[in-house]
C-alpha atoms as a PDB file:
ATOM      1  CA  UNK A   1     -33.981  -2.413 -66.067  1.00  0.00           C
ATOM      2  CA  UNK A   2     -32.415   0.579 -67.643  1.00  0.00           C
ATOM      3  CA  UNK A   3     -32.996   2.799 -64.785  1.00  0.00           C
ATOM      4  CA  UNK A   4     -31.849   0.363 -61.582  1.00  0.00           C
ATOM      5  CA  UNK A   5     -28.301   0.046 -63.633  1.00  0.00           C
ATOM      6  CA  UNK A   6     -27.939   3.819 -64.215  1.00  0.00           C
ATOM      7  CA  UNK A   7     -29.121   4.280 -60.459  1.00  0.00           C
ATOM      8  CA  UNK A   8     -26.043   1.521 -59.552  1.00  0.00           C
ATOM      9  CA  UNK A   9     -23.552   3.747 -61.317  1.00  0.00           C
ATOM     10  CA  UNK A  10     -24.666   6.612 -59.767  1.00  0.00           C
ATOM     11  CA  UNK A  11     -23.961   4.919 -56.563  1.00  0.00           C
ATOM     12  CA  UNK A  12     -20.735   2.897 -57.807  1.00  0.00           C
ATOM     13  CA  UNK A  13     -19.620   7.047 -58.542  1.00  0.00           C
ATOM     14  CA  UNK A  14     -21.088   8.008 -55.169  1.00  0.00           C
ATOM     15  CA  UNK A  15     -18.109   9.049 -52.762  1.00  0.00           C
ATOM     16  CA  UNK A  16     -20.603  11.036 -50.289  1.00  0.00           C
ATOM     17  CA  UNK A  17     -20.293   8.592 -47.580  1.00  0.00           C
ATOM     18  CA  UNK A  18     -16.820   7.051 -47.467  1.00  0.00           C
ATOM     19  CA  UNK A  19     -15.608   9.367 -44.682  1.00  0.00           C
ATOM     20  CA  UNK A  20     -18.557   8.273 -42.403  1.00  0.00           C
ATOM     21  CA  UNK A  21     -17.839   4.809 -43.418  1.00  0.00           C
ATOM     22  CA  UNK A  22     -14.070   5.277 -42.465  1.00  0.00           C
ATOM     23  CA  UNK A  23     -14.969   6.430 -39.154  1.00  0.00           C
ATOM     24  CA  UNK A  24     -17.594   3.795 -38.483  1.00  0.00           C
ATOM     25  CA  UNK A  25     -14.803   0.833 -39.225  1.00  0.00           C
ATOM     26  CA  UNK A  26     -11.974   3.209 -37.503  1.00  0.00           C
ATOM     27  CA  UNK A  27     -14.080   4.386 -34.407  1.00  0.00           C
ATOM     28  CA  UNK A  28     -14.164   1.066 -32.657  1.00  0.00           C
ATOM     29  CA  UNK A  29     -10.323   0.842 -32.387  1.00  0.00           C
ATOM     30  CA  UNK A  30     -10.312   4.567 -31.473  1.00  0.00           C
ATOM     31  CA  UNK A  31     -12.563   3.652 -29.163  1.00  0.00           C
ATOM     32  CA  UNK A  32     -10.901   0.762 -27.427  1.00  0.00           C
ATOM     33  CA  UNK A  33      -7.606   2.972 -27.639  1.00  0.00           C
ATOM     34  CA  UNK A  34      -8.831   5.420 -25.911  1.00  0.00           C
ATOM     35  CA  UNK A  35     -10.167   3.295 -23.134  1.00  0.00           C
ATOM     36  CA  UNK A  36      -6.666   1.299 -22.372  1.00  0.00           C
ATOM     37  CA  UNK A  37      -5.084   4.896 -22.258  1.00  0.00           C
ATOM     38  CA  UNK A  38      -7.517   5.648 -19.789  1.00  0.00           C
ATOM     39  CA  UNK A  39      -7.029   2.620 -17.510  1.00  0.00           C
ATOM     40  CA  UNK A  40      -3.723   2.708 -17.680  1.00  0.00           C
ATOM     41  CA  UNK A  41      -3.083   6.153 -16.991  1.00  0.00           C
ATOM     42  CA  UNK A  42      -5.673   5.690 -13.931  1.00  0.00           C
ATOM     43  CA  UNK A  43      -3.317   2.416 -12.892  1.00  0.00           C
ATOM     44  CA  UNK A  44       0.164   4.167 -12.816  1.00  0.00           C
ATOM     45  CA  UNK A  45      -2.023   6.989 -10.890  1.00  0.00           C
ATOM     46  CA  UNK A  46      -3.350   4.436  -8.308  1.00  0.00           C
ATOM     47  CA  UNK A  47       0.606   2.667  -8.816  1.00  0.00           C
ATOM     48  CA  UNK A  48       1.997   6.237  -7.326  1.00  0.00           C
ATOM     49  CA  UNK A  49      -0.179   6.548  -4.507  1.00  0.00           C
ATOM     50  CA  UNK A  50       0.391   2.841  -3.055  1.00  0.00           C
ATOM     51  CA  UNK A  51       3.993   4.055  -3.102  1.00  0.00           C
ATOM     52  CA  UNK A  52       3.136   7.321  -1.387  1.00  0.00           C
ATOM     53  CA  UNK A  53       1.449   5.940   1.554  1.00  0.00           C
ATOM     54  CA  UNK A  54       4.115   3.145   1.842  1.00  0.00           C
ATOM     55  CA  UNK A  55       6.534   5.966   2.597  1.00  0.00           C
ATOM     56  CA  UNK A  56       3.600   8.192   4.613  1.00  0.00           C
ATOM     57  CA  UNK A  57       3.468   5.302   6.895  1.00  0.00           C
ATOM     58  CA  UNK A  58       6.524   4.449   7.198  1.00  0.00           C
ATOM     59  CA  UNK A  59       7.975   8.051   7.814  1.00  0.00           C
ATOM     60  CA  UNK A  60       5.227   8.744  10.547  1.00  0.00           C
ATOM     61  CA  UNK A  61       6.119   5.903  12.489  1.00  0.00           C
ATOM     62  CA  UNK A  62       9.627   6.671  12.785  1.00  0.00           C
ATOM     63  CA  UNK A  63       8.864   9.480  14.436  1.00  0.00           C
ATOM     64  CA  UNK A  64       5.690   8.788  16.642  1.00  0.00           C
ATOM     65  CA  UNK A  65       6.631   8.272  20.438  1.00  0.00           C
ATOM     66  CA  UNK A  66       6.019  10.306  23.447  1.00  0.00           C
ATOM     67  CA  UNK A  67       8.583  13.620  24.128  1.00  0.00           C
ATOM     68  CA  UNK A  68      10.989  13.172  27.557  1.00  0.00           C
ATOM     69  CA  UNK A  69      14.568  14.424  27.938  1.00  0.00           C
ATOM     70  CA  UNK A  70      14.616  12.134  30.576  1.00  0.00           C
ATOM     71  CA  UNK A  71      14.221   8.465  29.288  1.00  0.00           C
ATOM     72  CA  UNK A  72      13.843   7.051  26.044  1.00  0.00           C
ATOM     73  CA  UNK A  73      10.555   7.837  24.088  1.00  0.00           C
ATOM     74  CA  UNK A  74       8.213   5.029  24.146  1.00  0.00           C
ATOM     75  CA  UNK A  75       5.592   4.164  21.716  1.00  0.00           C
ATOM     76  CA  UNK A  76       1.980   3.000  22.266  1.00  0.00           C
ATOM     77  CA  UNK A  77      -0.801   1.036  20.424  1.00  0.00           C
ATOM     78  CA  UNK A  78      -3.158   4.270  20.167  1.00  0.00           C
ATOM     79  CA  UNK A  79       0.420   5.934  17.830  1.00  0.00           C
ATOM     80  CA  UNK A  80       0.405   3.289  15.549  1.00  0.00           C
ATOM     81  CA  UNK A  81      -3.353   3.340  15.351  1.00  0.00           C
ATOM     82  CA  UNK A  82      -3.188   7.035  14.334  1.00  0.00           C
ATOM     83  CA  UNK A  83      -0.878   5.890  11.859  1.00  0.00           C
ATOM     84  CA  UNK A  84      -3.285   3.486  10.393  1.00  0.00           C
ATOM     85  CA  UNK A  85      -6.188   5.134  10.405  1.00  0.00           C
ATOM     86  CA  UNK A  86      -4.005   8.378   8.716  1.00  0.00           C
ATOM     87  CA  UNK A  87      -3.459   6.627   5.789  1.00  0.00           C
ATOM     88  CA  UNK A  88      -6.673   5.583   5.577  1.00  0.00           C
ATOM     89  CA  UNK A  89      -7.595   9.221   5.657  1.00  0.00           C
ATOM     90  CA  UNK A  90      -4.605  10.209   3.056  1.00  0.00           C
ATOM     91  CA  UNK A  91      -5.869   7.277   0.715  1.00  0.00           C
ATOM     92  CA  UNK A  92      -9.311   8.589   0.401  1.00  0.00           C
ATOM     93  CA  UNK A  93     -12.326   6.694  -1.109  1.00  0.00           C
ATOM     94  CA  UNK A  94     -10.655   6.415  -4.388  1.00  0.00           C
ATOM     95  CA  UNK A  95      -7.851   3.915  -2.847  1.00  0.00           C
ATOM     96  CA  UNK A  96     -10.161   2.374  -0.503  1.00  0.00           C
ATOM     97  CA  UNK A  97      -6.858   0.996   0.952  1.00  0.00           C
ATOM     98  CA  UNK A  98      -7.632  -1.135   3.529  1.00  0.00           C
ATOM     99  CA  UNK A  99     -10.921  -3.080   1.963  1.00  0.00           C
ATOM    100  CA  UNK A 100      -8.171  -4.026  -1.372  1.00  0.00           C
ATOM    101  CA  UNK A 101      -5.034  -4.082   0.446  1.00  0.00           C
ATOM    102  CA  UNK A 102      -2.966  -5.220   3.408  1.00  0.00           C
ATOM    103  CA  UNK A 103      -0.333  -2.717   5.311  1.00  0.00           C
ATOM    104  CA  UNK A 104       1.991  -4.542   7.317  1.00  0.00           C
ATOM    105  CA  UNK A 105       4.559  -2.391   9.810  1.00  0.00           C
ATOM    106  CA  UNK A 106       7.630  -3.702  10.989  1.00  0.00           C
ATOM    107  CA  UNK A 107      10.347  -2.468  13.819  1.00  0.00           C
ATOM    108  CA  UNK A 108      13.413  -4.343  12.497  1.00  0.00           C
ATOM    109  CA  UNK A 109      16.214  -4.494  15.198  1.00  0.00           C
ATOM    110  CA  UNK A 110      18.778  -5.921  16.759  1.00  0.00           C
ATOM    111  CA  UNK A 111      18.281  -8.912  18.883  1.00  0.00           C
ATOM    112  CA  UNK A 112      20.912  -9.008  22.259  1.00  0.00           C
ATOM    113  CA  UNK A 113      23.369 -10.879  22.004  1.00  0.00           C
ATOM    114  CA  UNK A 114      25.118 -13.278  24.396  1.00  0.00           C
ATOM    115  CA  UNK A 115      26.613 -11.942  27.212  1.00  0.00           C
ATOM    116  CA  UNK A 116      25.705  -8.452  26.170  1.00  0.00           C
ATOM    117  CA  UNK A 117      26.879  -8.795  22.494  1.00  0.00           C
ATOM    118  CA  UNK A 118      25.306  -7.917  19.905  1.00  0.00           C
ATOM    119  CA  UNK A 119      23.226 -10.421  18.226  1.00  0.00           C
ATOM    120  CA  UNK A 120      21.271 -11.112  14.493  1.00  0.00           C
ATOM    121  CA  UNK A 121      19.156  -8.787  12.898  1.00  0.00           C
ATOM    122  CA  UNK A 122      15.427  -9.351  13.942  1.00  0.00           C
ATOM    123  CA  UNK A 123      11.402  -8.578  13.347  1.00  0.00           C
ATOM    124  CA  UNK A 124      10.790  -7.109  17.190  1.00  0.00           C
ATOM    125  CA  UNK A 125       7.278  -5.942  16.590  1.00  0.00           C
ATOM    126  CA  UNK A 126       4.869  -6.104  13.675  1.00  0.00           C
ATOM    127  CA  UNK A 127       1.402  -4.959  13.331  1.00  0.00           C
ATOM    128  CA  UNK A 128      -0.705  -4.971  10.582  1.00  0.00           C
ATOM    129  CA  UNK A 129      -4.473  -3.993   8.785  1.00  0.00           C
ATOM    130  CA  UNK A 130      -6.458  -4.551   5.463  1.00  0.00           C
ATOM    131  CA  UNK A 131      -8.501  -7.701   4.266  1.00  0.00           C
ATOM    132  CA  UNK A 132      -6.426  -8.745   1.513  1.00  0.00           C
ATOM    133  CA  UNK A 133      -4.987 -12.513   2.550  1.00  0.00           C
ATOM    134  CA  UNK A 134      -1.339 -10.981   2.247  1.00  0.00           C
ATOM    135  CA  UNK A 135       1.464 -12.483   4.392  1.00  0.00           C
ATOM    136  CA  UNK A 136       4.845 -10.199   4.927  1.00  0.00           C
ATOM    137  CA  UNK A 137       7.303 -11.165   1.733  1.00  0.00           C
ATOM    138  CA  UNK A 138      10.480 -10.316   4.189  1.00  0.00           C
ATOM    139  CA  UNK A 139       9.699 -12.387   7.600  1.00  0.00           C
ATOM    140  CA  UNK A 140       7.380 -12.063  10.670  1.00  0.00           C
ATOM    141  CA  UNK A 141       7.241 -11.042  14.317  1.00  0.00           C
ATOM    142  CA  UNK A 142      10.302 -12.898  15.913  1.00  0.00           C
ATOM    143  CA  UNK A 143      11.951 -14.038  12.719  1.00  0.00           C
ATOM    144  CA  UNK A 144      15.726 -13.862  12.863  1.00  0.00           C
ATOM    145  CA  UNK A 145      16.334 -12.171   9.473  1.00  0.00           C
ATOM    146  CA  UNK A 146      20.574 -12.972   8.448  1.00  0.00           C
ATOM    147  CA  UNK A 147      20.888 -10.416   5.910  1.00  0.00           C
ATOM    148  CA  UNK A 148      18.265  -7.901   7.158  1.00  0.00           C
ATOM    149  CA  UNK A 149      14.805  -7.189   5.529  1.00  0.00           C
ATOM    150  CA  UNK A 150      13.706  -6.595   2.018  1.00  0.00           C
ATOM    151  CA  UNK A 151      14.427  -7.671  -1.540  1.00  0.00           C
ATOM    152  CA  UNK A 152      17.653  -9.670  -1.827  1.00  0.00           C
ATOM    153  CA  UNK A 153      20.648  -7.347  -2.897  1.00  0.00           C
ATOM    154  CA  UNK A 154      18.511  -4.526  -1.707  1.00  0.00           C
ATOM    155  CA  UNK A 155      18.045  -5.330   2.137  1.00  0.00           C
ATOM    156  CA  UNK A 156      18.187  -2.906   5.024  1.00  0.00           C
ATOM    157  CA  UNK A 157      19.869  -3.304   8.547  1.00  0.00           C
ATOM    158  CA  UNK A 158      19.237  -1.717  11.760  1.00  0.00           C
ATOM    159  CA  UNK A 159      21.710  -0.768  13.992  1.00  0.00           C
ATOM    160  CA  UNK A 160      22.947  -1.770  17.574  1.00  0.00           C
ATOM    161  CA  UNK A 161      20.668   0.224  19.466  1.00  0.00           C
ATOM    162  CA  UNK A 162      18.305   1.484  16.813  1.00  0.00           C
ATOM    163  CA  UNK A 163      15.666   0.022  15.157  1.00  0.00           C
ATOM    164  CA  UNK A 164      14.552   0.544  11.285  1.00  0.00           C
ATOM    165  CA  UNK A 165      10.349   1.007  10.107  1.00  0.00           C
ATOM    166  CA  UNK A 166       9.855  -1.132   7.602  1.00  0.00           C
ATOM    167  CA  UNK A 167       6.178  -1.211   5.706  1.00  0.00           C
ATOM    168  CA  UNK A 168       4.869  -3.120   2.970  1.00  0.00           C
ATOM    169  CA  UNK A 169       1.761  -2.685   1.243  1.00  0.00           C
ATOM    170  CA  UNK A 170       0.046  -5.567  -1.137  1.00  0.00           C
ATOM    171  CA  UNK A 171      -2.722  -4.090  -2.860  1.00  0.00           C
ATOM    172  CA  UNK A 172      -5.334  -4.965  -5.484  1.00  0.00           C
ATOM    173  CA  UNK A 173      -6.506  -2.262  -8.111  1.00  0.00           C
ATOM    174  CA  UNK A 174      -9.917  -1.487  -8.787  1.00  0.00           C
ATOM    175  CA  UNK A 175     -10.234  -1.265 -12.575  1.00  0.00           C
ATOM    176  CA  UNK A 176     -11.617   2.033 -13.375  1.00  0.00           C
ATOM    177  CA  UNK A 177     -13.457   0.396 -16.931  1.00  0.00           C
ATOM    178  CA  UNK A 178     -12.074  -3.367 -17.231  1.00  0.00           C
ATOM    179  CA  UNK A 179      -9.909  -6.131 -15.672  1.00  0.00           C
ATOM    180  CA  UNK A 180      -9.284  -6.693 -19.466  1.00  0.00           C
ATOM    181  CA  UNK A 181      -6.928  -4.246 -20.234  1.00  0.00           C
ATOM    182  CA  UNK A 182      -4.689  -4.892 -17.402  1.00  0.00           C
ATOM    183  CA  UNK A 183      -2.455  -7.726 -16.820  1.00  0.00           C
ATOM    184  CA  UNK A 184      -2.037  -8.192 -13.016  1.00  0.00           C
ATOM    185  CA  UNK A 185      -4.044  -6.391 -10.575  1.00  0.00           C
ATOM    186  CA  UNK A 186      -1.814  -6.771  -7.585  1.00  0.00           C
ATOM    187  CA  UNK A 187       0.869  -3.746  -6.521  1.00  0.00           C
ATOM    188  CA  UNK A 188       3.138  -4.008  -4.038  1.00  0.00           C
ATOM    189  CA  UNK A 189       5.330  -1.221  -2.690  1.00  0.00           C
ATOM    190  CA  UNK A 190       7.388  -0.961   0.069  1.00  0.00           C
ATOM    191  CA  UNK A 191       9.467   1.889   2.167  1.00  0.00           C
ATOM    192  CA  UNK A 192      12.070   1.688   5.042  1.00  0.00           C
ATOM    193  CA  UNK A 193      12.572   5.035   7.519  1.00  0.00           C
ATOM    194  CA  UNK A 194      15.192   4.576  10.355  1.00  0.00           C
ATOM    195  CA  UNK A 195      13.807   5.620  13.704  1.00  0.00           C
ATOM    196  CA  UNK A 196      14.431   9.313  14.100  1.00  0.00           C
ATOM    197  CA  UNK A 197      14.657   9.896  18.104  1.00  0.00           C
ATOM    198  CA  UNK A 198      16.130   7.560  20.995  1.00  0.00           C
ATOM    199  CA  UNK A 199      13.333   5.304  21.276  1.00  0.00           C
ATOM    200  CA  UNK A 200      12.376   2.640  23.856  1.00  0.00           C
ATOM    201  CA  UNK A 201      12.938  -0.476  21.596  1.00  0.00           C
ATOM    202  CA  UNK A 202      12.006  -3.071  24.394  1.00  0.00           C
ATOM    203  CA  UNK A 203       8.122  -3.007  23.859  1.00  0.00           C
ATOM    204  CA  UNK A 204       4.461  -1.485  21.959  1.00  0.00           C
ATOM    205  CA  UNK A 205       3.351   0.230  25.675  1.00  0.00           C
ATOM    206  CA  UNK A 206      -0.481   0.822  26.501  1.00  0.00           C
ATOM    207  CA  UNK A 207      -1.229   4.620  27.636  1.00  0.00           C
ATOM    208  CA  UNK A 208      -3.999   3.550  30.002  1.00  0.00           C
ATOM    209  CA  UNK A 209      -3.859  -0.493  30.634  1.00  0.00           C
ATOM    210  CA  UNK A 210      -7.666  -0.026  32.269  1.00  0.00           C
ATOM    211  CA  UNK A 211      -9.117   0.682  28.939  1.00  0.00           C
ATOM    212  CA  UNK A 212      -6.782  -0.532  26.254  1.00  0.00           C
ATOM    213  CA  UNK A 213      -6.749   0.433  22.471  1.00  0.00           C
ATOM    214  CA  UNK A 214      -6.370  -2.257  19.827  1.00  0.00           C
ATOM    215  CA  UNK A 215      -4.287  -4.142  18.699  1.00  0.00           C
ATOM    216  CA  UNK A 216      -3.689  -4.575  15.093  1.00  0.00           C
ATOM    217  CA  UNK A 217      -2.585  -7.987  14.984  1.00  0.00           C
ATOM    218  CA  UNK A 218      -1.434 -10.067  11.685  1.00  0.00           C
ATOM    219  CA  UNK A 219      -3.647 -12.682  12.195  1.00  0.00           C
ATOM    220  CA  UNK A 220      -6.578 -10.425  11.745  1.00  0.00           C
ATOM    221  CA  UNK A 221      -7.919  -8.983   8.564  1.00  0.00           C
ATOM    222  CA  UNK A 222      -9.789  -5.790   9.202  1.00  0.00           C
ATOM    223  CA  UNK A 223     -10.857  -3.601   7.046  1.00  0.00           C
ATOM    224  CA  UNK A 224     -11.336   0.527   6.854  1.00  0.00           C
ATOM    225  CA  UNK A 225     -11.244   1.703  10.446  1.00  0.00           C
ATOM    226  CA  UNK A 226     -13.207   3.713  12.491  1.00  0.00           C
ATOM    227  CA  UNK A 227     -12.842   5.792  15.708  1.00  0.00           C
ATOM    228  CA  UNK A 228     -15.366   5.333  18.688  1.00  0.00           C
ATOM    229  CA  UNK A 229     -17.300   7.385  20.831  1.00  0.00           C
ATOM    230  CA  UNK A 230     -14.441   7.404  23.422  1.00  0.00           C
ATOM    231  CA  UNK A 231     -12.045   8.513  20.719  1.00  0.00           C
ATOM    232  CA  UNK A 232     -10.458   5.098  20.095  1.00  0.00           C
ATOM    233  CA  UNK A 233      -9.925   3.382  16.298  1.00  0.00           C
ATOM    234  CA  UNK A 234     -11.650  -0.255  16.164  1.00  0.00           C
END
């Protein structure tokens, strides 16, 4: 009896172990710290690139469009589809863009007017890619847009004559540890690039009607593309 109550001061006295049992109580919020650092830092990382390729894509199809000094440059299917399939290379694995996300490309314009006036601003053309069930936040193909496109106060407006690249991206992010430490997963960015050269605003053209390239319609939701044997992206 003597003995087990000197051997419980002894370990009453004992201080040997308090910093491992510090750290074994601490450790689990260090832990969990550590990991929402992580995630979030891998979130405003993912956050940044959305934004990127919303102006990428954007920018490159202000300029795409074949070279003349003797008519207006027109655009084709196959240029918008190397724009697509570009970001899809810029993105990389890591973004996955186009299996968590939806790009949608705009030409915003102005619609002729009666008797050769000018008329309201409009959505000419739009084409679009990625399996997320995103419709366009700012209007669709043929919508007569009164203010112009984009966030209200914020909008932009094409010109009589010109025509104005609008893109939005809606895209999910892929939680590098857990959905737990994030709030919402969805992003959203979008960018605006006026069309740099005299373009032919009157339609998307085909370079060789016999064997078309695709379409990227909105009422389709593809995912990552890929380019054929004959060079085309599907």
């Amino acid at each position: 009896m003597i003995a087990a109550l000197r051997a419980l001061r002894r370990l009453r006295r004992n201080r040997s172990g308090v910093a491992m049992t510090e750290f074994a109580l601490g450790a689990p919020f260090l832990l969990m710290a550590g990991l929402w650092g992580t995630e979030m830092a891998n979130y405003a990382l993912v956050n940044m690139k959305i934004g990127q390729l919303a102006v990428h894509i954007a920018d490159n199809a202000s300029r795409i469009g074949d070279t003349s000094m003797l008519q207006d440059r027109k655009i084709y299917e196959a240029d918008i589809n190397d724009v697509i399939y570009g970001a899809h290379m810029q993105g990389g694995p890591g973004i996955n863009l186009y299996e968590n996300g939806r790009v949608i490309i705009s030409s915003l314009q102005v619609a002729p007017g009666p008797s050769g006036g000018t008329g309201p601003q409009y959505i000419h053309w739009q084409r679009c890619r990625g399996r997320k069930p995103s419709a366009s936040t700012y209007g669709n193909e043929g919508d007569i847009l009164a203010t112009g496109m984009g966030p209200a106060g914020q909008e932009v407006l094409a010109m009589d004559g010109d025509a104005v690249i609008f893109v939005q991206i809606a895209y999910t992010y892929q939680p590098l540890i857990s959905a737990q430490f994030m709030g919402s997963l969805d992003m959203h960015s979008i960018a605006a690039f006026n069309v740099r050269d005299d373009r032919d605003l009157s339609q998307i053209y085909q370079r060789d009607p016999g064997s078309p390239d695709a379409v990227q319609r909105c009422s389709v939701f593809s995912g990552t593309p890929s380019i054929s044997a004959a060079g085309k992206m599907t």
